[in-house]
N, C-alpha and C. Protein backbone atom coordinates (compact mmCIF):
# COMPACT_ATOMS: atom_id res chain seq x y z
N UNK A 1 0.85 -1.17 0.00
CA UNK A 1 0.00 0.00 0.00
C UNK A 1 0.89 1.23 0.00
N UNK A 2 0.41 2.07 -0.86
CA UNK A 2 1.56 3.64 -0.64
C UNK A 2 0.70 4.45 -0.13
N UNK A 3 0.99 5.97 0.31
CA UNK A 3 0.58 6.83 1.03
C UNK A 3 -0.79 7.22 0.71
N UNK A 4 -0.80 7.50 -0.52
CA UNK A 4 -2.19 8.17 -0.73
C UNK A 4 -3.24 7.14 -0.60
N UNK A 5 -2.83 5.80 -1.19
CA UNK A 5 -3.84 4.48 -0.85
C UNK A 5 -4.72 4.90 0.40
N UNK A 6 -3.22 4.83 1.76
CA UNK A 6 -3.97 4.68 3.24
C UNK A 6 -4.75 5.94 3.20
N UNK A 7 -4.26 6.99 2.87
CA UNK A 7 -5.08 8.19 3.26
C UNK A 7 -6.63 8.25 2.91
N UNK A 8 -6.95 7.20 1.38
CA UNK A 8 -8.06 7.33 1.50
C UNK A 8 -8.91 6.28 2.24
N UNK A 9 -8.22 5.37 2.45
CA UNK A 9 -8.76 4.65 3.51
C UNK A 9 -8.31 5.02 4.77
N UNK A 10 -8.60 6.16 5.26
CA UNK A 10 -8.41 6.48 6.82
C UNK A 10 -9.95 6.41 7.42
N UNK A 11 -10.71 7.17 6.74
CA UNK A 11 -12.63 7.20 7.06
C UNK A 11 -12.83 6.03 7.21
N UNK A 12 -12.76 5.16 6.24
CA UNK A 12 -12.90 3.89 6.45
C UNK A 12 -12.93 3.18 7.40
N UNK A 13 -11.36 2.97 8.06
CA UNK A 13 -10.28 2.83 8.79
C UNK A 13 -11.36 3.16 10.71
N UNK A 14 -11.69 4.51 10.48
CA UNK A 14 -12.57 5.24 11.32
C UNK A 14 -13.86 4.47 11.59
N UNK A 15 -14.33 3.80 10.59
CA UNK A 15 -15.84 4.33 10.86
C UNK A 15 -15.83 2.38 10.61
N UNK A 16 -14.90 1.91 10.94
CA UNK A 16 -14.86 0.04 10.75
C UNK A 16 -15.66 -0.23 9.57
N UNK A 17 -15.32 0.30 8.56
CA UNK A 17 -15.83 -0.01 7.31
C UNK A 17 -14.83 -1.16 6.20
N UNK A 18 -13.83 -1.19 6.66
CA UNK A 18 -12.47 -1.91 5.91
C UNK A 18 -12.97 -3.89 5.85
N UNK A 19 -12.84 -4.00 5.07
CA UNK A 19 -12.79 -5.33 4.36
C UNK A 19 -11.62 -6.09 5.32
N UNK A 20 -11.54 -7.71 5.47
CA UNK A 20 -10.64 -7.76 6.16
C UNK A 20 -9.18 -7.71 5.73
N UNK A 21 -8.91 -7.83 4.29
CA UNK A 21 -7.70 -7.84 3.80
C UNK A 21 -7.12 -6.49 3.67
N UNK A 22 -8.10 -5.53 3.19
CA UNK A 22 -7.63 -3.71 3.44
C UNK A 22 -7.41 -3.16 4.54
N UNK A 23 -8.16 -3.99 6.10
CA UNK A 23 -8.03 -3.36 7.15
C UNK A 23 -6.24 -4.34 7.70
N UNK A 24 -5.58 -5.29 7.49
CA UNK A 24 -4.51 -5.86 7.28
C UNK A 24 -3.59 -5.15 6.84
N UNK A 25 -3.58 -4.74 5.44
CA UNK A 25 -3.16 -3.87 5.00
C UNK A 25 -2.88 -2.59 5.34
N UNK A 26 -3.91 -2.11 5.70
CA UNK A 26 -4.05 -0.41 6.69
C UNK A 26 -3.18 -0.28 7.38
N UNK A 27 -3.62 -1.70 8.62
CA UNK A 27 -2.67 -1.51 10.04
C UNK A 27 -1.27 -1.88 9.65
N UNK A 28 -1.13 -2.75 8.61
CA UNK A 28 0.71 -3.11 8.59
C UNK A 28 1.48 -1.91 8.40
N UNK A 29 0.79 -0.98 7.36
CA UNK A 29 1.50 0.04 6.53
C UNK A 29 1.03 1.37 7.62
N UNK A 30 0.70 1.57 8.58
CA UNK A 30 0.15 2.86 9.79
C UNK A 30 1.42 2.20 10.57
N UNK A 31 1.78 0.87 10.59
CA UNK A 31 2.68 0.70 11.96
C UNK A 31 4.14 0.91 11.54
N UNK A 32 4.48 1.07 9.66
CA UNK A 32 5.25 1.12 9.55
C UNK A 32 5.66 2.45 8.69
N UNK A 33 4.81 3.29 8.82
CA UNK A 33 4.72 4.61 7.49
C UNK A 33 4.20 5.85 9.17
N UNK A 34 5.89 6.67 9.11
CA UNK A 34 5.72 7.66 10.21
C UNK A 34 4.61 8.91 9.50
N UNK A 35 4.76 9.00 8.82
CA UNK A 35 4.11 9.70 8.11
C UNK A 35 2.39 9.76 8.15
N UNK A 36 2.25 8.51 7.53
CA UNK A 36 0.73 8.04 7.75
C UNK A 36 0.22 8.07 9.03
N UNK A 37 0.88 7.55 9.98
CA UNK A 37 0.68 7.84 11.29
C UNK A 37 0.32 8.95 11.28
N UNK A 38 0.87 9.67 11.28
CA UNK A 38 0.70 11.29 11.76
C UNK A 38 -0.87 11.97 11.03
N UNK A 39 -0.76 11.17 9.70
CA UNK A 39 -1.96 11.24 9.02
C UNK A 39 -3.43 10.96 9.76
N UNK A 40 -3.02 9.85 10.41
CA UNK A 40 -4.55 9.23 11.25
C UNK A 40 -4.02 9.89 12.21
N UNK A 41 -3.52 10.18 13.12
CA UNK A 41 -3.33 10.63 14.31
C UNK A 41 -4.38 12.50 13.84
N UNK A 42 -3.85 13.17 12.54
CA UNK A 42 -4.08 14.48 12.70
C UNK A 42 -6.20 13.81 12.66
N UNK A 43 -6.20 13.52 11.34
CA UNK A 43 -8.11 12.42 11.20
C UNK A 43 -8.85 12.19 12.04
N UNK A 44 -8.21 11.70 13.24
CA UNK A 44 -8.67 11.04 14.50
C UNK A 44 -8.70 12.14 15.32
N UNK A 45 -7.94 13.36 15.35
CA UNK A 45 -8.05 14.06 16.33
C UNK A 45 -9.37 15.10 15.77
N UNK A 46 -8.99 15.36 14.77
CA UNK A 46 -10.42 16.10 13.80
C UNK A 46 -11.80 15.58 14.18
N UNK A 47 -11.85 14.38 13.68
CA UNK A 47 -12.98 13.81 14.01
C UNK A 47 -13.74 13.27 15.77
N UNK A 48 -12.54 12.77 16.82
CA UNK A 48 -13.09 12.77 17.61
C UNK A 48 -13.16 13.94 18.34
N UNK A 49 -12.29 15.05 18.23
CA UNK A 49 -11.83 16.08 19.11
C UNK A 49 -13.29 17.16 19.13
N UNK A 50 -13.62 16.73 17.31
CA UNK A 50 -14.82 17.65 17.47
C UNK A 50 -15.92 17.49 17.87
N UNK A 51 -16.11 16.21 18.02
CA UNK A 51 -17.41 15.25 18.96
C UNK A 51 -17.32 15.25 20.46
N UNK A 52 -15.55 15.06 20.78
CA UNK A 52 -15.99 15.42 22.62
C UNK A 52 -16.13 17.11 22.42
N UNK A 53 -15.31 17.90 22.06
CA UNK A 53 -16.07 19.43 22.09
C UNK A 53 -17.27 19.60 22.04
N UNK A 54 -18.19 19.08 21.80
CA UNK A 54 -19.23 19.50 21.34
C UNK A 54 -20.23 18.86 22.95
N UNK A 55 -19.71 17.58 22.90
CA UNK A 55 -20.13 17.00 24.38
C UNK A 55 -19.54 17.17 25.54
N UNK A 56 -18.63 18.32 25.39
CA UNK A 56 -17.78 18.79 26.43
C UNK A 56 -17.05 18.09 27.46
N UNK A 57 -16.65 16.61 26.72
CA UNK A 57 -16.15 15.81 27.41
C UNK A 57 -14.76 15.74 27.03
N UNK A 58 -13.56 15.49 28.00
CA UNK A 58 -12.04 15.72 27.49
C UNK A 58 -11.39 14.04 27.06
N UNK A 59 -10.91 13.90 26.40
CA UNK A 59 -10.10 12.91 26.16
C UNK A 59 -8.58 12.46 25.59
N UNK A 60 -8.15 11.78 25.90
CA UNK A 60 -6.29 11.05 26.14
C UNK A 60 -6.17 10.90 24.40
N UNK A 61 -6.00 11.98 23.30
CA UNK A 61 -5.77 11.66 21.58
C UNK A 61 -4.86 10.39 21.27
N UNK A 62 -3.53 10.37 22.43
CA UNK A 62 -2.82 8.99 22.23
C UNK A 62 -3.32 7.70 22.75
N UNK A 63 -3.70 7.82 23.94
CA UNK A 63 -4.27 6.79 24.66
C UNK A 63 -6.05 5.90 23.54
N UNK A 64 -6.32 6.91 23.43
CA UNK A 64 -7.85 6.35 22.31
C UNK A 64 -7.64 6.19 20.73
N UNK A 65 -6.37 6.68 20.52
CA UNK A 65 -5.75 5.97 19.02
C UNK A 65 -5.03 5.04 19.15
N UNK A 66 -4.24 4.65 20.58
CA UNK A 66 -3.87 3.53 20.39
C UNK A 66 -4.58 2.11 20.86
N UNK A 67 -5.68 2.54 21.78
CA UNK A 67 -7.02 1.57 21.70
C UNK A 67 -7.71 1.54 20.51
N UNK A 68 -7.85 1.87 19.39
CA UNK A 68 -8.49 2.03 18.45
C UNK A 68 -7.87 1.03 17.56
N UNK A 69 -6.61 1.00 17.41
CA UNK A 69 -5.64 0.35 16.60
C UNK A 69 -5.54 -1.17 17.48
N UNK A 70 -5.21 -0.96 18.48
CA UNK A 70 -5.28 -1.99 19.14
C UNK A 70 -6.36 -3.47 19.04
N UNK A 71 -7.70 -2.18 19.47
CA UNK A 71 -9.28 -2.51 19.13
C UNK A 71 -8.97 -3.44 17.44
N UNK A 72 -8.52 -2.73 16.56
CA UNK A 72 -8.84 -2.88 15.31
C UNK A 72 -7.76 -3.96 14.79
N UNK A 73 -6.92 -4.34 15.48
CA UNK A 73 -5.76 -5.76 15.09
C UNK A 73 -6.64 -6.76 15.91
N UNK A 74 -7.17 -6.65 16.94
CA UNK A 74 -7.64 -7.78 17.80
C UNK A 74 -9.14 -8.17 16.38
N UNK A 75 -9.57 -6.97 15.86
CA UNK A 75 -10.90 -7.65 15.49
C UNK A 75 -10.93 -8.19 13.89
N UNK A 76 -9.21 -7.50 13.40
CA UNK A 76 -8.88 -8.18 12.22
C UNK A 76 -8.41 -9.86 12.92
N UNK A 77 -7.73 -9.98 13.82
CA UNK A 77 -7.63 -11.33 14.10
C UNK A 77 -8.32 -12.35 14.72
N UNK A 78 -9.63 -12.01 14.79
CA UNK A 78 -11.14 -12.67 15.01
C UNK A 78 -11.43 -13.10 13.92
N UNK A 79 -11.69 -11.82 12.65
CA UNK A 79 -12.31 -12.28 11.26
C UNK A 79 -10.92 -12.97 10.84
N UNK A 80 -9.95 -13.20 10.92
CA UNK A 80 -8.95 -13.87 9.71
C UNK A 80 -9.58 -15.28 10.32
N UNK A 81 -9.43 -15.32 11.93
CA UNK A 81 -9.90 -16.93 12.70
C UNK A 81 -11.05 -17.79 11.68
N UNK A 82 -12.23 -16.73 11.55
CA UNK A 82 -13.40 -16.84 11.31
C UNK A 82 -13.69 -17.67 9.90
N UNK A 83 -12.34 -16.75 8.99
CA UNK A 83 -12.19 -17.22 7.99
C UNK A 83 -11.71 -18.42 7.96
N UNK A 84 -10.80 -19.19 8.46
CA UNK A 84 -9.82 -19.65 8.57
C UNK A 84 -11.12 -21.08 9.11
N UNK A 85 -11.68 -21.06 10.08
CA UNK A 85 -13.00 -22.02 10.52
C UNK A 85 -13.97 -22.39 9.25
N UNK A 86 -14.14 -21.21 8.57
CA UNK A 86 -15.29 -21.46 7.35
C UNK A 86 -15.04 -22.36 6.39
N UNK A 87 -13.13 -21.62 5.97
CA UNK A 87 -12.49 -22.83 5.01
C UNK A 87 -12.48 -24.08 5.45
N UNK A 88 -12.28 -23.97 6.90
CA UNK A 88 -12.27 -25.64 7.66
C UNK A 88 -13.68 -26.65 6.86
N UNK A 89 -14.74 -25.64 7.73
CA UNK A 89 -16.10 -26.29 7.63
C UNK A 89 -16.57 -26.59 6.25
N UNK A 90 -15.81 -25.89 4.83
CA UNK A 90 -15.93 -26.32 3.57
C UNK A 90 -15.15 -27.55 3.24
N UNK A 91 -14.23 -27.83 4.02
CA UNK A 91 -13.44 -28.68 3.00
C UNK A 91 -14.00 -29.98 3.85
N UNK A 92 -14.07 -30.06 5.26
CA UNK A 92 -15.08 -31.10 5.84
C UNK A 92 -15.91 -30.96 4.74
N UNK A 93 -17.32 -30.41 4.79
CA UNK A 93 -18.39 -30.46 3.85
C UNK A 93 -18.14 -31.34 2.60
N UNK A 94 -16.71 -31.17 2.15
CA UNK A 94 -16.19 -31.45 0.50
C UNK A 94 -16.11 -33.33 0.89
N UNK A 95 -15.23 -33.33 2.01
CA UNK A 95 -15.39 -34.72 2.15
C UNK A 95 -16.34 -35.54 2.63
N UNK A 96 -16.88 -34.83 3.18
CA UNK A 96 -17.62 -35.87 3.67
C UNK A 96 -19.23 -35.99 2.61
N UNK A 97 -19.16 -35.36 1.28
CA UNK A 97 -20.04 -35.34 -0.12
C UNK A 97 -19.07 -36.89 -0.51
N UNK A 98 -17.74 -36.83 -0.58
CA UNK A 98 -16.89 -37.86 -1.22
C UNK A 98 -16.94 -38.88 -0.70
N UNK A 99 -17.10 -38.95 1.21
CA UNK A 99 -17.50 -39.93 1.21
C UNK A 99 -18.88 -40.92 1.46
N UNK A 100 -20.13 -39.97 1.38
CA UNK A 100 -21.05 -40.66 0.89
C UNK A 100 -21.32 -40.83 -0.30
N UNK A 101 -20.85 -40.54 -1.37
CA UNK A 101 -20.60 -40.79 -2.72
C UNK A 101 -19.84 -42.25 -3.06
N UNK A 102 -18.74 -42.07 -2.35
CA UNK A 102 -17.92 -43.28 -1.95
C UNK A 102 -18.55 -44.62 -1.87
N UNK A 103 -19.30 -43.97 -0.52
CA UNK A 103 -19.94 -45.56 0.35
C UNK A 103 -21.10 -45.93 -0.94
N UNK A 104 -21.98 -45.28 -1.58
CA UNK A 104 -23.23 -45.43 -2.00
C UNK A 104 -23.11 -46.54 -3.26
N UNK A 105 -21.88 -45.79 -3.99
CA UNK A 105 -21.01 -46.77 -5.43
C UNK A 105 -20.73 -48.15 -4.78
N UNK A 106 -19.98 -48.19 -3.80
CA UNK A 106 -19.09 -49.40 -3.09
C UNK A 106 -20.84 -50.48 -2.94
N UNK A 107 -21.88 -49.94 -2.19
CA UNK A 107 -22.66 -50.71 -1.46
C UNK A 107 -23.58 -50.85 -2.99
C-alpha cells in the first residue's frame, strides 16, 4: 500500500468499514509509514476532538488511538480466525459429499 492508498482509507479505517484484507493492509503500513501515522493521528483528532467538544467531554488523543488500533488488530484477528474455521467447515463439507458418494457406489 503507498501513502495516498492509506489516506483514502483512513474514514474507512474510522468508521470500521475496511474489508478484512484492506483493514490488514491499513494496520501493517500505519505501523510502519511515520508519516501516515501522523496522518490518522491528525483524522482522528479532527474527528473525535470535534465530537468530545461539542459534548464537552475531554479525552487522552494517544491513549484512544492507540485503543483504536489496538481494538482494530484484535478484530482483524477474530475475522482472519473466522475465515480460517469457514475454510475448515468447507473442505469437511467437500469430504464428507466424497465420502457418501464413496460408500453409496461401493454398497
Amino acid at each position: 500500500m503507498n501513502c495516498k492508498e492509506f489516506q483514502r482509507q483512513i474514514t474507512g479505517f474510522l468508521n470500521d468499514e475496511l474489508d478484512v484484507q484492506s483493514l490488514e493492509v491499513f494496520l501493517d503500513h500505519v505501523e510502519s509509514c511515520k508519516n501516515c501515522r501522523e496522518e490518522l493521528t491528525i483524522q482522528f483528532l479532527v474527528e473525535t476532538g470535534t465530537r468530545r467538544l461539542e459534548d464537552g467531554t475531554t479525552f487522552n488523543l494517544k491513549y484512544e488511538l492507540d485503543n483504536l488500533m489496538q481494538n482494530a488488530r484484535q478484530r482483524l484477528n477474530f475475522r482472519k480466525r473466522l475465515q480460517k474455521m469457514a475454510f475448515a467447515l468447507h473442505i469437511i463439507a467437500i469430504i464428507e459429499i466424497i465420502v457418501v458418494v464413496t460408500l453409496s457406489i461401493v454398497l
